[in-house]
N, C-alpha and C. Protein backbone atom coordinates (compact mmCIF):
# COMPACT_ATOMS: atom_id res chain seq x y z
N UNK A 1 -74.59 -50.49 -49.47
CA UNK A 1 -73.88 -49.33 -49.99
C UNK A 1 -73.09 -48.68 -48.87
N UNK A 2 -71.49 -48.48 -48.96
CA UNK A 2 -71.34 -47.69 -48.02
C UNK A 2 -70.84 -46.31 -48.87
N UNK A 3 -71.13 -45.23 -47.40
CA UNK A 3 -70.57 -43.90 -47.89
C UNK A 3 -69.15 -43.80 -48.20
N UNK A 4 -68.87 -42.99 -47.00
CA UNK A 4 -67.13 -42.74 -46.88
C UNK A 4 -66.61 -43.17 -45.46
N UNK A 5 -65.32 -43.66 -45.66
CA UNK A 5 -64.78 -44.30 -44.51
C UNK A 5 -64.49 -43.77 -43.41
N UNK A 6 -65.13 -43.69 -41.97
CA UNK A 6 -64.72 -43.30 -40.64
C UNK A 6 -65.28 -41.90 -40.68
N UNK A 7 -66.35 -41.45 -40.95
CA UNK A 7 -66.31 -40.32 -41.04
C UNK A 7 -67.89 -39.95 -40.48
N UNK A 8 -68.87 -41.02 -40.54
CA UNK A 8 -69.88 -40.91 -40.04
C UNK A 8 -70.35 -40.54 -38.45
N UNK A 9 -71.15 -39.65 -38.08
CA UNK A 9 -71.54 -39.36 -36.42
C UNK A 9 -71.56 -40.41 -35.81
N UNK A 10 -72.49 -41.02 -36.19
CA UNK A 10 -73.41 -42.53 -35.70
C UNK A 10 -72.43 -42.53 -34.16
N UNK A 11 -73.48 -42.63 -32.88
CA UNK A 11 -72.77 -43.02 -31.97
C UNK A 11 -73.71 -44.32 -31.07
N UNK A 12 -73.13 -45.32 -30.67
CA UNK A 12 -73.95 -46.50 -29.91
C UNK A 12 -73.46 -46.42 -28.61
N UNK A 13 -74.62 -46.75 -27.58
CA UNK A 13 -74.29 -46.86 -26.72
C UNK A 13 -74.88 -48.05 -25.69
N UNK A 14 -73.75 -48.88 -26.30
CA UNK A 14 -74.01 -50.95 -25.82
C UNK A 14 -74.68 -50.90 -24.55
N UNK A 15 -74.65 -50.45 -23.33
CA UNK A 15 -75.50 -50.32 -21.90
C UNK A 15 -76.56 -49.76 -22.28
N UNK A 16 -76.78 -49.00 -22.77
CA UNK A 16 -78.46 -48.77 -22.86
C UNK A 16 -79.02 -48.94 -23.91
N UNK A 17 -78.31 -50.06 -24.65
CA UNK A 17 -79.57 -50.74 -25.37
C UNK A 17 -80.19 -52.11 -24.65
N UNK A 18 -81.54 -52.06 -25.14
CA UNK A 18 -82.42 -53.02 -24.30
C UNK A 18 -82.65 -54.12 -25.05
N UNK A 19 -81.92 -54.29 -26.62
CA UNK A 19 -82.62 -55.38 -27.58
C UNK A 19 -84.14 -55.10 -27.81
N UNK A 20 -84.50 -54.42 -28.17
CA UNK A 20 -86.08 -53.43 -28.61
C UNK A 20 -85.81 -54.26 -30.23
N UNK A 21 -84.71 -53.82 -30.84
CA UNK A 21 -84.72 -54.56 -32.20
C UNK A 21 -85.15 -53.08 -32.87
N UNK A 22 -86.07 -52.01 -32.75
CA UNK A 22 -86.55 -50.92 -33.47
C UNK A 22 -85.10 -50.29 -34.01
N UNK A 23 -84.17 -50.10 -34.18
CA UNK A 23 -83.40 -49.67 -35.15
C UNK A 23 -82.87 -50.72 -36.40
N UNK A 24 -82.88 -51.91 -35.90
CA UNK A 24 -82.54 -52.80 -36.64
C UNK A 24 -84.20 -52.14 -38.39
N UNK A 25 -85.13 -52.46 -37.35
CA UNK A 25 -86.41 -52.24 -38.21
C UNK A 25 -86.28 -50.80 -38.96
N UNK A 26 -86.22 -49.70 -38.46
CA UNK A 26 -85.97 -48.52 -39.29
C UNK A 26 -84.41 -48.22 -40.20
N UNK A 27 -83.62 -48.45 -40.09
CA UNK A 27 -82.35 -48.22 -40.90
C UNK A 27 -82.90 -48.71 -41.86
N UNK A 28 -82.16 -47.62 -43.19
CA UNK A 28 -82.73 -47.98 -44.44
C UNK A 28 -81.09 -48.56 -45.02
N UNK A 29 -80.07 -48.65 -44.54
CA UNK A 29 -79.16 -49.04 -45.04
C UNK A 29 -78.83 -50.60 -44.12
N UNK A 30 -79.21 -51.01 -43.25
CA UNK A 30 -78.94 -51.90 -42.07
C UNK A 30 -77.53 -52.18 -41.68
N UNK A 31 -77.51 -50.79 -41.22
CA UNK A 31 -76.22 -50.81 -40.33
C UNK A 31 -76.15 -51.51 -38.92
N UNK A 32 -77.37 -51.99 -38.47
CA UNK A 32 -77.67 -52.36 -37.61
C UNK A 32 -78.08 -54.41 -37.36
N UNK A 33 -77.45 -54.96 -36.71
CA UNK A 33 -78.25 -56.56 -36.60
C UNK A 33 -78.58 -56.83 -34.99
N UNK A 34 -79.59 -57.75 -35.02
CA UNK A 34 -79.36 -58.22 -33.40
C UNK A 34 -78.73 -59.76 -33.47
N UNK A 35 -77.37 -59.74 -32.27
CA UNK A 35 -76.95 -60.11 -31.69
C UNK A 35 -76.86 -60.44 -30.04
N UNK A 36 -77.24 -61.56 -29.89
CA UNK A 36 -77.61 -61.99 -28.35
C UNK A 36 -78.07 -60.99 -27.35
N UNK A 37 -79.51 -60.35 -28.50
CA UNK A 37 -80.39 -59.95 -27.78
C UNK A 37 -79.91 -58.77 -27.59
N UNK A 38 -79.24 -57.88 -27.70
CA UNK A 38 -78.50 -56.54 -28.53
C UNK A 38 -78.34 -56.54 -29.45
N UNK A 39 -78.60 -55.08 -30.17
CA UNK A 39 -78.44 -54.55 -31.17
C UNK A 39 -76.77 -54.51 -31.43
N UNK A 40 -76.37 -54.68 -32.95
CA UNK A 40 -74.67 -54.27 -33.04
C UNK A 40 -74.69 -53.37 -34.23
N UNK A 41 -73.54 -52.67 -34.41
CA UNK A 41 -73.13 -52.22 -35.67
C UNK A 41 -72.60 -53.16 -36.61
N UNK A 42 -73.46 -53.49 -37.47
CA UNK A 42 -72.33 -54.07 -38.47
C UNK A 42 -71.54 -53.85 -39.17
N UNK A 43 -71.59 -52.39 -39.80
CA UNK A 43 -70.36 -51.42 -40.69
C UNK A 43 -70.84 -49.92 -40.18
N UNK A 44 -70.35 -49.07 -39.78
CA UNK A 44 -70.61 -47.98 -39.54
C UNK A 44 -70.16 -47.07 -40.74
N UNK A 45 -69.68 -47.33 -41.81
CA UNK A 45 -69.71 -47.29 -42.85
C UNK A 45 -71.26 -46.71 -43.84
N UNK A 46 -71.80 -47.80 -43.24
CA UNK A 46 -72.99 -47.85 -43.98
C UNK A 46 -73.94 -46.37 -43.98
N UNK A 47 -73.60 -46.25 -43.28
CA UNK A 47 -74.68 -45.10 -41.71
C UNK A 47 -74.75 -43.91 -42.82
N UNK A 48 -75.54 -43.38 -43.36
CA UNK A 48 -76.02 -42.26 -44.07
C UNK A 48 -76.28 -40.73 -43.25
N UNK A 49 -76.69 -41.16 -41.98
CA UNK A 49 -77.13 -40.01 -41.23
C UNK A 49 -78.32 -39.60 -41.60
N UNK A 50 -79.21 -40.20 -41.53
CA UNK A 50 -80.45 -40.08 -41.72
C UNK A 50 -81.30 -39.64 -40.29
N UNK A 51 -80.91 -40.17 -39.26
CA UNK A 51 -81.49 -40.16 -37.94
C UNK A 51 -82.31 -41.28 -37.33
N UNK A 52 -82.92 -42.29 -38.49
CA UNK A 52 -83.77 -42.72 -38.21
C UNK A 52 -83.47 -43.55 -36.85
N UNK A 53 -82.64 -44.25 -36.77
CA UNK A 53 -82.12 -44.93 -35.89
C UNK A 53 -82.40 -44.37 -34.12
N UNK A 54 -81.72 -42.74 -34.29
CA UNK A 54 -81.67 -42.11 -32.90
C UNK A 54 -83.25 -41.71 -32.68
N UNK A 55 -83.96 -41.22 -33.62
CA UNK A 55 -85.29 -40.90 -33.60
C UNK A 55 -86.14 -41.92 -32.81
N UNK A 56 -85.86 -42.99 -33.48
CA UNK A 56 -86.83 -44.01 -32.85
C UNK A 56 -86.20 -44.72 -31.65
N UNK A 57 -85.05 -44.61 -30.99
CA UNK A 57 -84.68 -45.01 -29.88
C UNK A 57 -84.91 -44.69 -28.94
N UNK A 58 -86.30 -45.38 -28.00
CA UNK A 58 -86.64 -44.86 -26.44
C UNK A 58 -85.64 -44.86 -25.45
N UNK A 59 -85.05 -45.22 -25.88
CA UNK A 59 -83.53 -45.60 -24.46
C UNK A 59 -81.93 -44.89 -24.71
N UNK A 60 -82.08 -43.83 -25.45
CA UNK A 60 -80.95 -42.97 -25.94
C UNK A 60 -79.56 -43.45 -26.14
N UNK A 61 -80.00 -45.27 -27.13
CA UNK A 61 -78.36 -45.84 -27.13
C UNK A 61 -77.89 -45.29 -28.15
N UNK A 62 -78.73 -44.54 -28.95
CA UNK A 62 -78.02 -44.01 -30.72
C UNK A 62 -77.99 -42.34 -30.30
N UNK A 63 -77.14 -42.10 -30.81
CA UNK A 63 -76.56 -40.52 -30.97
C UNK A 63 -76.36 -40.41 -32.95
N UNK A 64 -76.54 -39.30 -33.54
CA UNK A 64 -76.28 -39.23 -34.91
C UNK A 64 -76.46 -37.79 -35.23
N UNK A 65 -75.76 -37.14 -35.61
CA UNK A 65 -76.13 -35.79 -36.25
C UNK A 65 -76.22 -35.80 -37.38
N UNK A 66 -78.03 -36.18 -38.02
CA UNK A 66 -78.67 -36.03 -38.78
C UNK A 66 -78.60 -35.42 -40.01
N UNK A 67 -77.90 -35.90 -40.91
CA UNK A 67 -77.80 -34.06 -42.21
C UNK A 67 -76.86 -33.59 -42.05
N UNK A 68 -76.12 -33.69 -40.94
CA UNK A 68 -75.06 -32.18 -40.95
C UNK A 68 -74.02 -32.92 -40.18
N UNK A 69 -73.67 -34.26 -40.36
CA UNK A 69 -72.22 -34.69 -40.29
C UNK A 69 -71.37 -34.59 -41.30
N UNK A 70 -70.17 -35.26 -41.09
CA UNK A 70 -68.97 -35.19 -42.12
C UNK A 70 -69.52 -35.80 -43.65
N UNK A 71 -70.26 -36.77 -43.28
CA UNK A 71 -70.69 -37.98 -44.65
C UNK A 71 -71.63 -37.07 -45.37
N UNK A 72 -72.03 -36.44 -45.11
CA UNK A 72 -73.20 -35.74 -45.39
C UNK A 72 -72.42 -34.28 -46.02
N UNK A 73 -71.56 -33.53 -45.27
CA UNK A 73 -70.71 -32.32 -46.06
C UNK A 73 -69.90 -33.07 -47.08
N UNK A 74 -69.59 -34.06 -46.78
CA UNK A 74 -68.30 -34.63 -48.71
C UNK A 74 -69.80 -35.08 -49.21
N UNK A 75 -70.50 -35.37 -49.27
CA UNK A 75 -71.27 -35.89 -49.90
C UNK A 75 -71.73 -34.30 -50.61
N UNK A 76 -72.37 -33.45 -50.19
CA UNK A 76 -72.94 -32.45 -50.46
C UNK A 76 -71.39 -31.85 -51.66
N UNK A 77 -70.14 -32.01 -50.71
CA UNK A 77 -69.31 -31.11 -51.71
C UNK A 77 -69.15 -31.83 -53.07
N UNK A 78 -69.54 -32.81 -52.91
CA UNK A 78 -69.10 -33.90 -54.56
C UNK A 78 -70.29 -33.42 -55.21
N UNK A 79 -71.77 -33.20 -54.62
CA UNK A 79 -72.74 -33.22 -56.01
C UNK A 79 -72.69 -31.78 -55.95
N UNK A 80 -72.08 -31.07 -55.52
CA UNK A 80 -71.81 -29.39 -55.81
C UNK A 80 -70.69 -28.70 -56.51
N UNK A 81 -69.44 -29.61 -56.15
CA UNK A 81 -68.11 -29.71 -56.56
C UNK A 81 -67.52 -28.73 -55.71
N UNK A 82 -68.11 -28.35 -54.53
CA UNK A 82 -67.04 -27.24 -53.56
C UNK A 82 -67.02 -28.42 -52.30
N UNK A 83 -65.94 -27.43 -51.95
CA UNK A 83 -65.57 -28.20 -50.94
C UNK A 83 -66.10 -28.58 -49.45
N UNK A 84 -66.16 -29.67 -48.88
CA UNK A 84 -67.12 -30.00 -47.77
C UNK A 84 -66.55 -29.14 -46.80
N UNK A 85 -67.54 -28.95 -46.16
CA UNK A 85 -67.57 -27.80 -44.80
C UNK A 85 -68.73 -28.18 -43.94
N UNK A 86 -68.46 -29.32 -42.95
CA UNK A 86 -69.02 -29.47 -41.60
C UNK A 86 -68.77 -29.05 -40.50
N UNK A 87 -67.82 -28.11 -40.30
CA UNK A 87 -67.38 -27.12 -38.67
C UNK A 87 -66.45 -28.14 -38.19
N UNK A 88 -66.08 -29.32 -38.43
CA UNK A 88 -65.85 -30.26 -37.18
C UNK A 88 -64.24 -29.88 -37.11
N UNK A 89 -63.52 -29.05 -38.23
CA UNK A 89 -61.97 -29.32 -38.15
C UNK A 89 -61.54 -27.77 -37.41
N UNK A 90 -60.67 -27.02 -36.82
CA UNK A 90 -60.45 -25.20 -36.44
C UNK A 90 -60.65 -24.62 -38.04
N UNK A 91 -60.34 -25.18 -38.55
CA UNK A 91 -60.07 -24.05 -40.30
C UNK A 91 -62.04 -23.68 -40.80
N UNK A 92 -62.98 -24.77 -40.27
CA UNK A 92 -64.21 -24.96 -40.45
C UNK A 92 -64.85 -25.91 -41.83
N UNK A 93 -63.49 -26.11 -42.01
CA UNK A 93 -63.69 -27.30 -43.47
C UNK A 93 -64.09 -28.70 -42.87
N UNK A 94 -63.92 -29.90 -43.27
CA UNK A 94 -64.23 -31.33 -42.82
C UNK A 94 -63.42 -32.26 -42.54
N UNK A 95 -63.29 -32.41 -41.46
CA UNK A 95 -62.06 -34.05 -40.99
C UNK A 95 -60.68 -33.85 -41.22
């Protein structure tokens, strides 16, 4: 399933991952595969913002703001019908 396009936190950071494989195991959407012993993104698309990923990473290669990214404000404004508001734009609306 993906959300909405380009709009997700999700941040990786290829040097400090160790190939642990533990995000591959927690993502409930598997945005995540291993590849030669690193972890990759396979659609960042996918990425819900759940956290699980950064939560369980001992080696701080995942960054994600949990709940309160962009995917997460359009998401909230569609099952509310107002309009998304995540801070991220000067006006304080979304993207």
């Amino acid at each position: 399933m993906k959300y909405l396009a380009n709009v997700s936190s999700l941040e990786f950071n290829v040097e400090k991952c160790t190939g642990c494989g533990r995000c591959v195991e927690v993502c409930p959407h598997a945005v995540f595969v291993m590849r030669d012993k690193r972890a990759s993104i396979t659609d960042k698309d996918r990425c819900m913002e759940c956290g699980a990923c950064a939560r369980n990473c001992a080696y701080g290669a995942l960054k994600v703001n949990a709940g309160v990214g962009c995917a997460a404000a359009i998401i909230n404004g569609m099952i509310t019908g107002k309009d998304p508001s995540c801070g991220c734009d000067d006006d304080g609306g979304c993207c």
